[in-house]
C-alpha atoms as a PDB file:
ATOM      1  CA  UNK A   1     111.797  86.543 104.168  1.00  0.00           C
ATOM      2  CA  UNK A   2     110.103  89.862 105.250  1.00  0.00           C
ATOM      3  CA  UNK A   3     106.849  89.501 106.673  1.00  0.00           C
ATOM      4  CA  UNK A   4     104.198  91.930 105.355  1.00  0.00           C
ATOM      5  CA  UNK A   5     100.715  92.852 106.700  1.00  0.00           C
ATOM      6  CA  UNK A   6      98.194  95.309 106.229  1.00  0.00           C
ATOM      7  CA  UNK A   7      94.747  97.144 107.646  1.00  0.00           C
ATOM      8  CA  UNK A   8      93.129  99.258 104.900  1.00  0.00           C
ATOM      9  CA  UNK A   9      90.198 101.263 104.282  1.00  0.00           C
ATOM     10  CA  UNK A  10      90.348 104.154 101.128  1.00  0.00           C
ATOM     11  CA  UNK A  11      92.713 101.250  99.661  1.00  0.00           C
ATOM     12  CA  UNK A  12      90.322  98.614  99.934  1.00  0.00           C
ATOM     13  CA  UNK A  13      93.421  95.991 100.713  1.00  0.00           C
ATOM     14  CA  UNK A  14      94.763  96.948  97.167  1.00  0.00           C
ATOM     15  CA  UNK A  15      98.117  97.117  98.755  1.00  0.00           C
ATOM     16  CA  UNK A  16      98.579  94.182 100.199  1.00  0.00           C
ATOM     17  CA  UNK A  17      97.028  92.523  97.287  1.00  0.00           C
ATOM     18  CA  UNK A  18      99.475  93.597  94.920  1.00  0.00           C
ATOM     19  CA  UNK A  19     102.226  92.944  97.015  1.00  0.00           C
ATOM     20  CA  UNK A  20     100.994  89.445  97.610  1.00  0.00           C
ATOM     21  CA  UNK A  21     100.698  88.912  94.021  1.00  0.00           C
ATOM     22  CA  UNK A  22     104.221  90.324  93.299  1.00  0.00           C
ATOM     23  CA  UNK A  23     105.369  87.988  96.019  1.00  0.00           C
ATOM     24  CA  UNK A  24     103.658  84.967  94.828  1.00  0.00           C
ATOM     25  CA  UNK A  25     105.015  85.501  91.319  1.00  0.00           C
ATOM     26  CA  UNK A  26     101.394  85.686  88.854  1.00  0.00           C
ATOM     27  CA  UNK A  27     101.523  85.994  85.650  1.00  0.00           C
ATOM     28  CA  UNK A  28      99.821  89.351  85.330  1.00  0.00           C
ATOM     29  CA  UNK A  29     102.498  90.840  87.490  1.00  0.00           C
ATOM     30  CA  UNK A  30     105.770  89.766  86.430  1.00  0.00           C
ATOM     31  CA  UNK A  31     106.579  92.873  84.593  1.00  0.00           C
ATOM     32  CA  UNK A  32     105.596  95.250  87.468  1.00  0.00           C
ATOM     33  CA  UNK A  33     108.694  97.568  88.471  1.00  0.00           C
ATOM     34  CA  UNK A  34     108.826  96.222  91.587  1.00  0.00           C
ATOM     35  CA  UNK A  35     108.781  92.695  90.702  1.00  0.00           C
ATOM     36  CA  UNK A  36     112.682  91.934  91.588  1.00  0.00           C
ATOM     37  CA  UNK A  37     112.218  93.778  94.883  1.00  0.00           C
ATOM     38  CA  UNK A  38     109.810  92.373  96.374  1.00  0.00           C
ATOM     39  CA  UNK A  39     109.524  88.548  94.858  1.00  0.00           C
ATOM     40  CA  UNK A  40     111.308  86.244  96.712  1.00  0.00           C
ATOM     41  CA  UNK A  41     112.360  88.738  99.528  1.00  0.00           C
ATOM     42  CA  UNK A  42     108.443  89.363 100.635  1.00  0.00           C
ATOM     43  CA  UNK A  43     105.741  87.507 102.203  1.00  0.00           C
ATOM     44  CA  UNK A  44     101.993  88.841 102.926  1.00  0.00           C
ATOM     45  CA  UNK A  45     100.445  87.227 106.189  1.00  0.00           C
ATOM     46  CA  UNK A  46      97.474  89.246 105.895  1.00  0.00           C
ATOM     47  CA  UNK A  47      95.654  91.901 103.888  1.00  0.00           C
ATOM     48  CA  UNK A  48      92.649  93.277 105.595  1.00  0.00           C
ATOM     49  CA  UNK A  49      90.256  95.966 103.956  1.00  0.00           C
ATOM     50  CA  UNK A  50      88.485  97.524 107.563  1.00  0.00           C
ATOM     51  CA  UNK A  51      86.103 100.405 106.205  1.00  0.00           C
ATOM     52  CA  UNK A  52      84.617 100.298 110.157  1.00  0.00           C
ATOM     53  CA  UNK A  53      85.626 102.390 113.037  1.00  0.00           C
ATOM     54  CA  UNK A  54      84.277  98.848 114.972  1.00  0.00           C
ATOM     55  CA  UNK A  55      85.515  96.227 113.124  1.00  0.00           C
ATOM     56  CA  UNK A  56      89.143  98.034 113.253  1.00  0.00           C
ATOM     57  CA  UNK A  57      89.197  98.302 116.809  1.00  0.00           C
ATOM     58  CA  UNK A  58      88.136  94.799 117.291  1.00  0.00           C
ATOM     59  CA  UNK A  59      90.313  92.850 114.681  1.00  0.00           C
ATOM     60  CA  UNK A  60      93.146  95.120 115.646  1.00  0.00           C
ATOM     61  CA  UNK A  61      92.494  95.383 119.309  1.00  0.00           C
ATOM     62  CA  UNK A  62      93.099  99.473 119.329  1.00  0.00           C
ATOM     63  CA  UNK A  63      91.011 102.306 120.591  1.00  0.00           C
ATOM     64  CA  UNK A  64      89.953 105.176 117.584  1.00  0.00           C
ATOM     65  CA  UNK A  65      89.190 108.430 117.923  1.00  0.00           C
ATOM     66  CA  UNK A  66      85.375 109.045 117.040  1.00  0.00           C
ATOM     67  CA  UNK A  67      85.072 109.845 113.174  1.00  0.00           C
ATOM     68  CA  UNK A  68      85.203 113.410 112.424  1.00  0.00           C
ATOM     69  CA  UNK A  69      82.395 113.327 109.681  1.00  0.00           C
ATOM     70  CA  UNK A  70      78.883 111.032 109.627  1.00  0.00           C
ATOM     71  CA  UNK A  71      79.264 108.737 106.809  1.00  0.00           C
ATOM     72  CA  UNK A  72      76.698 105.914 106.244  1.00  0.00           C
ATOM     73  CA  UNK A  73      78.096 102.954 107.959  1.00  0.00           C
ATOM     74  CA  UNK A  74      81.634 103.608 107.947  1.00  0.00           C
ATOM     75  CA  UNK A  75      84.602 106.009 109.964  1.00  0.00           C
ATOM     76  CA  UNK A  76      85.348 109.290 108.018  1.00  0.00           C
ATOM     77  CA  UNK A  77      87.997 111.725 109.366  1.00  0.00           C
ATOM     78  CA  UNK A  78      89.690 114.974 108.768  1.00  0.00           C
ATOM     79  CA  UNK A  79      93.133 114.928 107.365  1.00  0.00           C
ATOM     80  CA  UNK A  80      94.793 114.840 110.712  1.00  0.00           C
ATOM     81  CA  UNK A  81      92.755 112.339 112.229  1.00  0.00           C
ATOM     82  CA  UNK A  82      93.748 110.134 109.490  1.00  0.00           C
ATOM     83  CA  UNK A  83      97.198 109.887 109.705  1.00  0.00           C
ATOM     84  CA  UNK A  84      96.888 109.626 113.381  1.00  0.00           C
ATOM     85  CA  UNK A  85      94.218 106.406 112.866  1.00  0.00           C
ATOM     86  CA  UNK A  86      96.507 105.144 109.873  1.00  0.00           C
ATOM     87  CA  UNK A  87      99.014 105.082 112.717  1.00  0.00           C
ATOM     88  CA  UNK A  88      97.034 103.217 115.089  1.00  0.00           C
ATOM     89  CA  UNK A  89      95.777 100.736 112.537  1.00  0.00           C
ATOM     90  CA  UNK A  90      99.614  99.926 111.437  1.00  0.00           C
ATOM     91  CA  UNK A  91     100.485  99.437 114.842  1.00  0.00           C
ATOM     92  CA  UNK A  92      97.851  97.397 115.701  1.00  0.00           C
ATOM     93  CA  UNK A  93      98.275  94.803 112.940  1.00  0.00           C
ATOM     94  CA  UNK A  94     102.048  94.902 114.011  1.00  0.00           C
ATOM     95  CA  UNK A  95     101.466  94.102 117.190  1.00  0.00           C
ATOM     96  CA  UNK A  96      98.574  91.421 116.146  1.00  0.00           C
ATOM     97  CA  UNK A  97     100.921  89.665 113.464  1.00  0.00           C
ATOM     98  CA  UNK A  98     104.255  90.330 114.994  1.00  0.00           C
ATOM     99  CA  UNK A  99     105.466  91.225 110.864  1.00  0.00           C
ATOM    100  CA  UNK A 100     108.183  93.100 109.643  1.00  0.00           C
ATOM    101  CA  UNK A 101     106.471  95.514 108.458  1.00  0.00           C
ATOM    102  CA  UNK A 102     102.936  96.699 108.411  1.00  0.00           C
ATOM    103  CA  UNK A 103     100.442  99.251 106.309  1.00  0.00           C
ATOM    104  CA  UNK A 104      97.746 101.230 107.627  1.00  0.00           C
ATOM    105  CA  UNK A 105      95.598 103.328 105.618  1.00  0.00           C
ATOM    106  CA  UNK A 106      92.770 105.228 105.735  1.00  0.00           C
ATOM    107  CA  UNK A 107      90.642 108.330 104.194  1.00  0.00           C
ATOM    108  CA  UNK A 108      88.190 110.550 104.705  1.00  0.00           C
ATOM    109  CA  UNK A 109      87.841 114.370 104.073  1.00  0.00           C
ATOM    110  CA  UNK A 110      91.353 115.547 102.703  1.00  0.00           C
ATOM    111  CA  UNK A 111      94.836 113.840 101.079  1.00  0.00           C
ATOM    112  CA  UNK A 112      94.106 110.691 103.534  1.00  0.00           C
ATOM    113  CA  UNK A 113      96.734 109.054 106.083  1.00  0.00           C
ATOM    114  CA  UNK A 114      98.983 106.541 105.778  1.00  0.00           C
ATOM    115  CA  UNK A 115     101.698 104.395 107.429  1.00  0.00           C
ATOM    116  CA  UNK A 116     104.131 102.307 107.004  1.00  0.00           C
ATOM    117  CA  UNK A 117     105.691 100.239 110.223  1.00  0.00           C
ATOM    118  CA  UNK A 118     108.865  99.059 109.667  1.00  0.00           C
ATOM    119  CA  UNK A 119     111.253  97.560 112.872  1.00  0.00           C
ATOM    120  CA  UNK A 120     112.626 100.340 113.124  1.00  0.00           C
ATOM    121  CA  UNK A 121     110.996 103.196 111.767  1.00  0.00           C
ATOM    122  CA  UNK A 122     107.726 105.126 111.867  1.00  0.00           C
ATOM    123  CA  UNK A 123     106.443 106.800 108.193  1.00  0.00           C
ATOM    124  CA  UNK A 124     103.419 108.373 108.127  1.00  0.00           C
ATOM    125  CA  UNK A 125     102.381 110.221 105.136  1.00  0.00           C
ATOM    126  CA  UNK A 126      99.071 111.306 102.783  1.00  0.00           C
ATOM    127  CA  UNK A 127      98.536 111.512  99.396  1.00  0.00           C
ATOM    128  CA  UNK A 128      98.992 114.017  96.801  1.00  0.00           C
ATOM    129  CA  UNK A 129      95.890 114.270  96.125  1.00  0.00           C
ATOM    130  CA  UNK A 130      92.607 115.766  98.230  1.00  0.00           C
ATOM    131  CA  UNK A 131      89.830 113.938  98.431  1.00  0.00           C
ATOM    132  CA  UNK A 132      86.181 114.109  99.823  1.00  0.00           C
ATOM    133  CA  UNK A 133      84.492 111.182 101.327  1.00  0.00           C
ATOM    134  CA  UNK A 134      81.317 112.595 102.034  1.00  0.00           C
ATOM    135  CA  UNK A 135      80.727 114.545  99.002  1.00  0.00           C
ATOM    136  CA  UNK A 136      82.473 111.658  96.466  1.00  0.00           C
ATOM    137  CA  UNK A 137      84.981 114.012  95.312  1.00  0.00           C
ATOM    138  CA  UNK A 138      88.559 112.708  94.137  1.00  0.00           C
ATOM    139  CA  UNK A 139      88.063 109.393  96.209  1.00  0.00           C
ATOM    140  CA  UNK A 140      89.018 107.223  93.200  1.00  0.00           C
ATOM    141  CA  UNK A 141      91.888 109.546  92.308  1.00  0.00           C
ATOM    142  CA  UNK A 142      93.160 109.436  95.775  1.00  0.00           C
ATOM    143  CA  UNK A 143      92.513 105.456  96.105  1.00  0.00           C
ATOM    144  CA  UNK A 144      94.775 105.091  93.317  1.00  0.00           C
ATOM    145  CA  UNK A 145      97.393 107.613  94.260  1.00  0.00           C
ATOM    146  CA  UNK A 146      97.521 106.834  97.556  1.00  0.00           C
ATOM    147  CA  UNK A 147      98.087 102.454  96.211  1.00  0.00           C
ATOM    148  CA  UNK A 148     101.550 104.259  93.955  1.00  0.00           C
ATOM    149  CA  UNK A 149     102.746 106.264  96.681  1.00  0.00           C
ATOM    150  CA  UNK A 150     102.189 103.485  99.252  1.00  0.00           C
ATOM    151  CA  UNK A 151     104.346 101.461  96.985  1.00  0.00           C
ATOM    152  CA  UNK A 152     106.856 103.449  96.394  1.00  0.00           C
ATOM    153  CA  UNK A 153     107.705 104.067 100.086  1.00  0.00           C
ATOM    154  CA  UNK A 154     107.615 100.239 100.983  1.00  0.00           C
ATOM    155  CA  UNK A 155     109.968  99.525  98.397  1.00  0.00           C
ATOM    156  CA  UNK A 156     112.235 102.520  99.774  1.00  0.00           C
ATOM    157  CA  UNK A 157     111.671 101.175 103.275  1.00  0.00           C
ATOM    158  CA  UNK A 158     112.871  97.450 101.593  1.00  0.00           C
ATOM    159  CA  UNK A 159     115.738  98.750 100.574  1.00  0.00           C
ATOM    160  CA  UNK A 160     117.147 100.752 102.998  1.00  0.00           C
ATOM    161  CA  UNK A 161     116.174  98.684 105.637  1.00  0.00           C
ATOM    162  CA  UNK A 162     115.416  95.024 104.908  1.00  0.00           C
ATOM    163  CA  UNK A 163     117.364  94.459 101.944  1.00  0.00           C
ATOM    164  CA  UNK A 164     121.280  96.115 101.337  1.00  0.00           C
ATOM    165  CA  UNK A 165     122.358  94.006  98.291  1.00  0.00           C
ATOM    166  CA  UNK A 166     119.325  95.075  96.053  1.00  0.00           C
END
């Protein structure tokens, strides 16, 4: 079994609750695309939604850059500051959980960062879709294309790495 965790923040541990759910086999997921993919080759240690620059650095013992952007109580960066925190949250979970594979993901003012951790490889990508955190523009949009994308990679990642016979 492939061991899953992730550290989110514009995904609000969407991710790793779908994937849990796939994994677990409910009802209200059994016809997702992904289903024979991921059930019964998966396994979700942890799903963590971490909105603050604080909270991430303590749960995932890492050091982040300060936010780019003021944002009430939680970190807000520029698109390049994302990927490289989506990075550092990935790896930090990783390193916390000792998994498989691990999700960071995070967004502020632009398309967003994200990464995937696999053994062996590093993928770090953003959304198609720009978003504005401190104006309230495109955030659900980019939530919800950033949870397909997201998705879409780890199930590349599963099979090309994880799983050959699928």
């Amino acid at each position: 079994m492939i061991s899953i965790a992730t550290a989110e923040c514009f995904t609000h541990g969407k991710i790793g609750t779908i994937i849990h759910k796939i994994a677990s086999g409910y009802d209200d997921v059994r016809e997702h695309p992904y289903y024979n993919y991921i059930n019964g080759n998966v396994y979700v240690m942890a799903s963590m939604f971490i909105p603050l620059r604080y909270s991430a650095e303590k749960l995932l013992n890492i050091n982040l850059p300060e936010p780019d952007y003021k944002y009430r109580y939680a970190k807000a960066y520029s698109e390049k500051n994302d990927l490289k925190v989506a990075y550092l949250m990935a790896k930090g979970i990783k390193n916390m959980l000792n998994c498989d594979i691990s999700i960071g993901t995070t967004a502020g003012v632009g398309r967003g960062g994200i990464c995937i951790l696999s053994d062996n490889n590093k993928h770090v990508f953003t959304t198609d879709v720009c978003g504005d955190l401190i104006n309230g523009k495109n955030i659900i949009e980019r939530q919800k294309n950033g949870i397909e994308k997201t998705l879409n990679k780890f199930v590349e990642i599963l099979k090309k790495e994880y799983i050959s016979n699928i």
